[in-house]
N, C-alpha and C. Protein backbone atom coordinates (compact mmCIF):
# COMPACT_ATOMS: atom_id res chain seq x y z
N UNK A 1 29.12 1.22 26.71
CA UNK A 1 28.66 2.12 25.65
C UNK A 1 27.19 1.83 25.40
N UNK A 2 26.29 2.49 25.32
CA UNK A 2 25.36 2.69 25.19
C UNK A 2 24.64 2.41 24.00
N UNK A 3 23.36 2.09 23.36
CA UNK A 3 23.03 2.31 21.93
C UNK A 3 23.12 3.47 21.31
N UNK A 4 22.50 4.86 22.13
CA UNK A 4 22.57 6.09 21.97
C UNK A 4 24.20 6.56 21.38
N UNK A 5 25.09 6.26 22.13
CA UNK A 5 26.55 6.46 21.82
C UNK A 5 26.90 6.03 20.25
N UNK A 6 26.76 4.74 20.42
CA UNK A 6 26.96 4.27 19.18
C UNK A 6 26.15 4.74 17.88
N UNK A 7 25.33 4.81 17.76
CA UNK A 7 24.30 5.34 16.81
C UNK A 7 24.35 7.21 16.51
N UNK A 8 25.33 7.71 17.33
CA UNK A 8 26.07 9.51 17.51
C UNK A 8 26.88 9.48 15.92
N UNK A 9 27.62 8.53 16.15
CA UNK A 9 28.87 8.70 14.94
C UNK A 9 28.33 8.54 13.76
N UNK A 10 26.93 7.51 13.64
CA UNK A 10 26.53 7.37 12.19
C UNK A 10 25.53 8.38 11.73
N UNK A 11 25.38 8.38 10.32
CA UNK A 11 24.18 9.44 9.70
C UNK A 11 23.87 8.02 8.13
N UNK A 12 22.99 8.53 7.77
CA UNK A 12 22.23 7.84 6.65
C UNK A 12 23.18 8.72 5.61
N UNK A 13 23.58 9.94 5.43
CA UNK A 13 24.73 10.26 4.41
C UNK A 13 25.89 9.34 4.20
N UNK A 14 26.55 9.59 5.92
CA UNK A 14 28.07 8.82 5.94
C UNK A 14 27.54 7.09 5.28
N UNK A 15 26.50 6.53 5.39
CA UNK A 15 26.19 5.15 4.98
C UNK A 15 25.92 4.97 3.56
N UNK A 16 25.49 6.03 3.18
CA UNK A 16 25.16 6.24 1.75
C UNK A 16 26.38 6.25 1.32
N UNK A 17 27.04 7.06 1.46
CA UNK A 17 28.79 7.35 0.85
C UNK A 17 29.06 6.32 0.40
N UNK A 18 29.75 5.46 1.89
CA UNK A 18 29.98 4.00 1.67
C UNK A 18 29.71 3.32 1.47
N UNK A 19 28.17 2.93 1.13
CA UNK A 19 27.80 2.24 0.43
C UNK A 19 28.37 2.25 -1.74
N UNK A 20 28.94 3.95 -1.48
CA UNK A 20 29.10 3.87 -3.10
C UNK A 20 30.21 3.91 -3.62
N UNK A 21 31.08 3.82 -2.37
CA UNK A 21 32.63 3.56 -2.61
C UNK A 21 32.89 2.16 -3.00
N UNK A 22 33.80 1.94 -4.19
CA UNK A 22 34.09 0.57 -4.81
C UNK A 22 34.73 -0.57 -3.76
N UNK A 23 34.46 -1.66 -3.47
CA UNK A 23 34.92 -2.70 -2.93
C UNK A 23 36.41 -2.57 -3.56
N UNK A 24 37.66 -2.64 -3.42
CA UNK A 24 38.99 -2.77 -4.13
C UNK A 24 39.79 -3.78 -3.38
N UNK A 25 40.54 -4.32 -3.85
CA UNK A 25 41.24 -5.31 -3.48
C UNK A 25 42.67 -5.05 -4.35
N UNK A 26 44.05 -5.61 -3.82
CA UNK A 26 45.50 -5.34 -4.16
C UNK A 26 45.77 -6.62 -4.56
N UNK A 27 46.18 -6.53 -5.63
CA UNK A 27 46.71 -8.27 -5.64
C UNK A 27 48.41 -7.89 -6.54
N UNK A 28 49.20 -8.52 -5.86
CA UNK A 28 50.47 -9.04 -6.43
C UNK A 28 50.68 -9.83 -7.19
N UNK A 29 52.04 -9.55 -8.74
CA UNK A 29 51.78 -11.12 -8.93
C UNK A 29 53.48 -11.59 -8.84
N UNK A 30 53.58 -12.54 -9.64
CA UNK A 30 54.62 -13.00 -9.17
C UNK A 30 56.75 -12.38 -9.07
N UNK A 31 56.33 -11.34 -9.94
CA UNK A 31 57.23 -10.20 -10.18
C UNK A 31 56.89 -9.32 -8.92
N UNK A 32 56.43 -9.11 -8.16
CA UNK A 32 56.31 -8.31 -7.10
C UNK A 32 55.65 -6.89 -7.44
N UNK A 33 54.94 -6.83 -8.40
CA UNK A 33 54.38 -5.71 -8.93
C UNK A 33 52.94 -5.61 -8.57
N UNK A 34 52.02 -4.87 -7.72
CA UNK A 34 51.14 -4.53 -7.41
C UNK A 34 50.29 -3.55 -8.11
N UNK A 35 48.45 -4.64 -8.28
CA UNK A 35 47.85 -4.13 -9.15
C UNK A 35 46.18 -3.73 -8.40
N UNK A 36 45.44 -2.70 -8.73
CA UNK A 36 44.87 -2.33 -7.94
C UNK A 36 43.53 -3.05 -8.66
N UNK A 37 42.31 -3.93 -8.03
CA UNK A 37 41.26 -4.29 -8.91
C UNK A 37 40.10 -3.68 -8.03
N UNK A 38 38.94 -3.66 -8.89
CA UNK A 38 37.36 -3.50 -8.08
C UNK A 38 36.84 -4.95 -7.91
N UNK A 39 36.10 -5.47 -6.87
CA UNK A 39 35.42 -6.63 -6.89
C UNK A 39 34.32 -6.67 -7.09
N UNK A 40 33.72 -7.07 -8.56
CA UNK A 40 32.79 -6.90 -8.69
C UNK A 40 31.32 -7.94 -7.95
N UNK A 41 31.80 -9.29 -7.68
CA UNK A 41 31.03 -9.99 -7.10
C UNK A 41 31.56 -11.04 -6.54
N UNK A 42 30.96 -11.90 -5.37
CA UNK A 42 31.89 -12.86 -4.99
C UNK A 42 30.66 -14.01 -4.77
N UNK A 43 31.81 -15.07 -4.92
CA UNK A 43 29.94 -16.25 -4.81
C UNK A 43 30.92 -17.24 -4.12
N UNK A 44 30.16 -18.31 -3.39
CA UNK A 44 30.77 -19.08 -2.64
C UNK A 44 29.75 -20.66 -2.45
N UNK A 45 30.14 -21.60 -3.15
CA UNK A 45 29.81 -22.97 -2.82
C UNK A 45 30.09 -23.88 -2.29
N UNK A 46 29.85 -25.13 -2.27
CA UNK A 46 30.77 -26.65 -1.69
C UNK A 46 32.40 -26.32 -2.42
N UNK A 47 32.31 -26.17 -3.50
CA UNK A 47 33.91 -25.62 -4.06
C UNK A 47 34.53 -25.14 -3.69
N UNK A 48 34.44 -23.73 -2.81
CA UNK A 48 35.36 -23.04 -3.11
C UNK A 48 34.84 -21.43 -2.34
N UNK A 49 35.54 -20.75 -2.61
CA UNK A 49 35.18 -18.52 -2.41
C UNK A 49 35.41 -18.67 -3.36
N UNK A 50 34.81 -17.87 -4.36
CA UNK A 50 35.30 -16.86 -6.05
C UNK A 50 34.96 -15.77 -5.41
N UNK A 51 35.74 -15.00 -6.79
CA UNK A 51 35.60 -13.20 -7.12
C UNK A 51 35.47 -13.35 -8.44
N UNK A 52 34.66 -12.07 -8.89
CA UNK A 52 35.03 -11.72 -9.78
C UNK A 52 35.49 -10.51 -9.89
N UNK A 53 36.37 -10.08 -10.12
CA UNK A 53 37.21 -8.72 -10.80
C UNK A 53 37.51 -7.73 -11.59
N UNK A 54 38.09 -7.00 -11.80
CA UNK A 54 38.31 -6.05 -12.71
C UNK A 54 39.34 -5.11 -12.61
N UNK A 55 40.05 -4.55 -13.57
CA UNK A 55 40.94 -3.34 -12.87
C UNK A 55 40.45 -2.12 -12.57
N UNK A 56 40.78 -1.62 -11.62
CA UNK A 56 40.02 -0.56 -10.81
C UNK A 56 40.73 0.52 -12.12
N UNK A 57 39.76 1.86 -12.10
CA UNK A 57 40.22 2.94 -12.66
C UNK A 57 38.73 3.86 -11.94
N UNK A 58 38.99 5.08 -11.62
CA UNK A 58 38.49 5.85 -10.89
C UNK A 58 37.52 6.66 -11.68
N UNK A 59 37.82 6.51 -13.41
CA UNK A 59 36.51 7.03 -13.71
C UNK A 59 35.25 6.32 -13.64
N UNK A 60 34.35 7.45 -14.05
CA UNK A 60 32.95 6.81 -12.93
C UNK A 60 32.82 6.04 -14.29
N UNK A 61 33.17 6.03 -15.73
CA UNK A 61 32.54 5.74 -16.92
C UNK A 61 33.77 4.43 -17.36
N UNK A 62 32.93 3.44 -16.61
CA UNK A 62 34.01 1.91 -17.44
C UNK A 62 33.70 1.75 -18.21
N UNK A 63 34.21 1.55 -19.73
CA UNK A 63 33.65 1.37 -20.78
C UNK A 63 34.39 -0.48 -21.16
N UNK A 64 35.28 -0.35 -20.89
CA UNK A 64 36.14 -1.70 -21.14
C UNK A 64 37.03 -2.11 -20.22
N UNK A 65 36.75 -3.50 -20.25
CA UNK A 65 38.00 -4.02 -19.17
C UNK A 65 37.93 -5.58 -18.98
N UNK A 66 38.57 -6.23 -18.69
CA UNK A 66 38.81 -7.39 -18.63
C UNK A 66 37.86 -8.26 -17.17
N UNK A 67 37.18 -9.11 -16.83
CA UNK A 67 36.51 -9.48 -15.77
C UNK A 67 37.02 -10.34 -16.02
N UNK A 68 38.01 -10.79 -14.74
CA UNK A 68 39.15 -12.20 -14.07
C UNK A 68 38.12 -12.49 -12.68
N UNK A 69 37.97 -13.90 -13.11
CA UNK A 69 37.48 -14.70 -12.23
C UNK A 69 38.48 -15.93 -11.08
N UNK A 70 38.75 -15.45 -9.86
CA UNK A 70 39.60 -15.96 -9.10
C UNK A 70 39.13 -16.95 -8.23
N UNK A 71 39.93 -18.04 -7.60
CA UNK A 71 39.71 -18.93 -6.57
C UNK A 71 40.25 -18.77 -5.22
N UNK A 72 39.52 -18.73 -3.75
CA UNK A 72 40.42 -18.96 -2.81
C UNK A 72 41.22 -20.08 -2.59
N UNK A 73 42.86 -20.17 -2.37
CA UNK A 73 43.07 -21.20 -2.17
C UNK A 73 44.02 -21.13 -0.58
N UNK A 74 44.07 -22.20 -0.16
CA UNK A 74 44.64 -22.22 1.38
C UNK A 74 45.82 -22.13 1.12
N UNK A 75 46.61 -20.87 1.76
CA UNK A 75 48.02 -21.21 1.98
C UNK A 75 49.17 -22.34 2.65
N UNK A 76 49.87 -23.16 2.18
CA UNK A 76 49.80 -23.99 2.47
C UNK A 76 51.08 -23.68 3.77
N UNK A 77 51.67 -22.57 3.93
CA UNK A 77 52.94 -22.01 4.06
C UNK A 77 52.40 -21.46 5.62
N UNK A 78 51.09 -21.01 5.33
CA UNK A 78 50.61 -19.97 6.37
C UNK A 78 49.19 -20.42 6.99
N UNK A 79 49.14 -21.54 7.66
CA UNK A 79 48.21 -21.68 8.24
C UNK A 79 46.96 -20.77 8.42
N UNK A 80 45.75 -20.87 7.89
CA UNK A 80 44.85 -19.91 8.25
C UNK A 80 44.72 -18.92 7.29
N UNK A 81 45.73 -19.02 6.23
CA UNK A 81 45.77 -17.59 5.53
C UNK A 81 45.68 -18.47 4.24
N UNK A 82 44.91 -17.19 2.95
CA UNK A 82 44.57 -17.74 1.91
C UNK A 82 44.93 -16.87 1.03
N UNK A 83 45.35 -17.52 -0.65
CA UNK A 83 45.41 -16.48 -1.49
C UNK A 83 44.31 -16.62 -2.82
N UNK A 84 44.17 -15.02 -3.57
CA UNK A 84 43.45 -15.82 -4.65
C UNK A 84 44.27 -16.37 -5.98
N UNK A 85 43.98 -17.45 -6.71
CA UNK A 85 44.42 -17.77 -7.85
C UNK A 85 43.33 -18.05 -8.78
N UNK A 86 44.14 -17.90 -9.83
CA UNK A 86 43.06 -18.34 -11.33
C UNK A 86 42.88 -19.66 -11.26
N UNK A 87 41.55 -20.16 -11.90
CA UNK A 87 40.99 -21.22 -11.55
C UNK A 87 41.49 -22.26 -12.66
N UNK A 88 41.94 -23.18 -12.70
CA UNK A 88 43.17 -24.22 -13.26
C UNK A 88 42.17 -25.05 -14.09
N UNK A 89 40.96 -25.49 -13.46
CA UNK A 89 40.63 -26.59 -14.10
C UNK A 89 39.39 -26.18 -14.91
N UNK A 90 39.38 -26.65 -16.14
CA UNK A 90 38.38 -25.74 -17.17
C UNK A 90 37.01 -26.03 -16.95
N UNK A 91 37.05 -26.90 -16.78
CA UNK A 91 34.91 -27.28 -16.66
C UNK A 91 35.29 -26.86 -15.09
N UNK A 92 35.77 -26.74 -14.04
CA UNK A 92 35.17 -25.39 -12.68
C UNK A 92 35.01 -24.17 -13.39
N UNK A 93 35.98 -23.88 -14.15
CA UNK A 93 35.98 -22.24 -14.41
C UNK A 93 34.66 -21.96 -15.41
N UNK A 94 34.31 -22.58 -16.36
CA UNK A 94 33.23 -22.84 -17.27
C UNK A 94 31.91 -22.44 -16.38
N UNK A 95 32.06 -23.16 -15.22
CA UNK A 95 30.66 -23.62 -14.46
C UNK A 95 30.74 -22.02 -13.90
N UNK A 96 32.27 -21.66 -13.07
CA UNK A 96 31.73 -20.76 -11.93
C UNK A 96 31.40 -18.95 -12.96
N UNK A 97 32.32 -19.38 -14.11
CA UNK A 97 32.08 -17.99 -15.22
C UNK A 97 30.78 -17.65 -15.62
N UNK A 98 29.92 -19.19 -15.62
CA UNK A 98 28.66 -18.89 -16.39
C UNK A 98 27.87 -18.33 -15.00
N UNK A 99 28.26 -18.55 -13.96
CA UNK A 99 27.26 -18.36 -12.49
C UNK A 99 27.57 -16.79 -12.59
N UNK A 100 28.96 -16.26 -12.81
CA UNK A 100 29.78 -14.92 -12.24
C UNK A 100 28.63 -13.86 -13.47
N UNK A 101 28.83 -14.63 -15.28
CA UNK A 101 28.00 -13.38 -15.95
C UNK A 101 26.63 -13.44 -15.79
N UNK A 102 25.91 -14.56 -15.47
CA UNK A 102 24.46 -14.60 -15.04
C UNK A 102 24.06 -13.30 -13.86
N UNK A 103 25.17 -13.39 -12.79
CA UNK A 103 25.14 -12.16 -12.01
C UNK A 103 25.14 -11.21 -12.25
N UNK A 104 26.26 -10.83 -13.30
CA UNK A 104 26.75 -9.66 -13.45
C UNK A 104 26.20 -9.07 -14.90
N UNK A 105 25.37 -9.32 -15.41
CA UNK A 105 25.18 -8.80 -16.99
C UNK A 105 24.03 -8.25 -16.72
N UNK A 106 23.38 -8.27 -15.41
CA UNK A 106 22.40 -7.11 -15.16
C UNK A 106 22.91 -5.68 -14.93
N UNK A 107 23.72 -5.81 -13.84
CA UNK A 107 25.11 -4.63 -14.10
C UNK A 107 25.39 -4.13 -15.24
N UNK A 108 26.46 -5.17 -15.51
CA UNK A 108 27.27 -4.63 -17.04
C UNK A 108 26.65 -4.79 -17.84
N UNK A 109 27.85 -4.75 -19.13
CA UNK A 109 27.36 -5.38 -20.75
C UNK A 109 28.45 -6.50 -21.04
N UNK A 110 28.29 -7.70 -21.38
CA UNK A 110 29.46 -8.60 -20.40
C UNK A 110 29.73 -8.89 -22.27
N UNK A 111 30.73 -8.91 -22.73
CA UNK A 111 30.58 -9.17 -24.21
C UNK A 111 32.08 -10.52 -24.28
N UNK A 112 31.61 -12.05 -24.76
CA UNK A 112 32.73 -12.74 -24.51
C UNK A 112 33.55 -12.55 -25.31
N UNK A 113 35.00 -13.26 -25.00
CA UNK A 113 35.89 -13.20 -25.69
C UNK A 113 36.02 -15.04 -26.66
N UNK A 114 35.65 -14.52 -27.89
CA UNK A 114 35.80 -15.98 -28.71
C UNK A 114 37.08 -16.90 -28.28
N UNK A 115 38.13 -15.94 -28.18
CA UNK A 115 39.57 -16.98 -27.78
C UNK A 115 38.93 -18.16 -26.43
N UNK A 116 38.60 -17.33 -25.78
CA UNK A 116 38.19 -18.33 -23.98
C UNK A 116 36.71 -18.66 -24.51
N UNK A 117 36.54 -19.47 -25.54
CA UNK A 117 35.28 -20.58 -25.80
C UNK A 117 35.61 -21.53 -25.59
């Protein structure tokens, strides 16, 4: 295949598009009930993969919603394969929350919740 070939199928529209279609991700929880989220950002250190999240809803106008901050963790069942979980230990989650709204409050309007102080 050629460069010419390859470079046929794309246009700067079709890239634009997708560029503005939401990242989404499916997550299950332990009831077997499937929930649909947007990813809003993902950061990755010596620690760990994070996300941060949200529940997806298709209007263009989010006004409210909850931002869940997740951990990759190794399956221990499935070699090679990973799931995400909520982050267990409070000074990680402290550290990686303050990294996730530093990111994201240029975006959003990130307003905390007094309970999770």
């Amino acid at each position: 295949m050629s460069e010419k070939d390859f470079d046929q199928g794309f246009t700067d529209e079709s890239l634009e598009e997708n560029d503005l279609m939401p990242d989404l991700i499916s997550l299950i929880d332990d009831d077997g009930k499937e929930y649909e989220f947007e990813i809003l950002d993902s950061y990755e250190c010596d620690e760990g993969h994070y996300i941060a999240i949200a529940p997806y809803t298709s209007e263009e106008d989010l006004d409210e919603g909850d931002l869940m901050i997740l951990k990759a963790v190794d399956d221990e069942e499935d070699e090679g394969e990973f799931y995400y979980s909520p982050i267990e230990d409070d000074a990680e989650f402290n550290r990686i929350s303050e990294i996730f709204v530093r990111r994201l409050e240029e975006f959003y309007d990130i307003v905390e919740d007094p309970e999770n102080e």
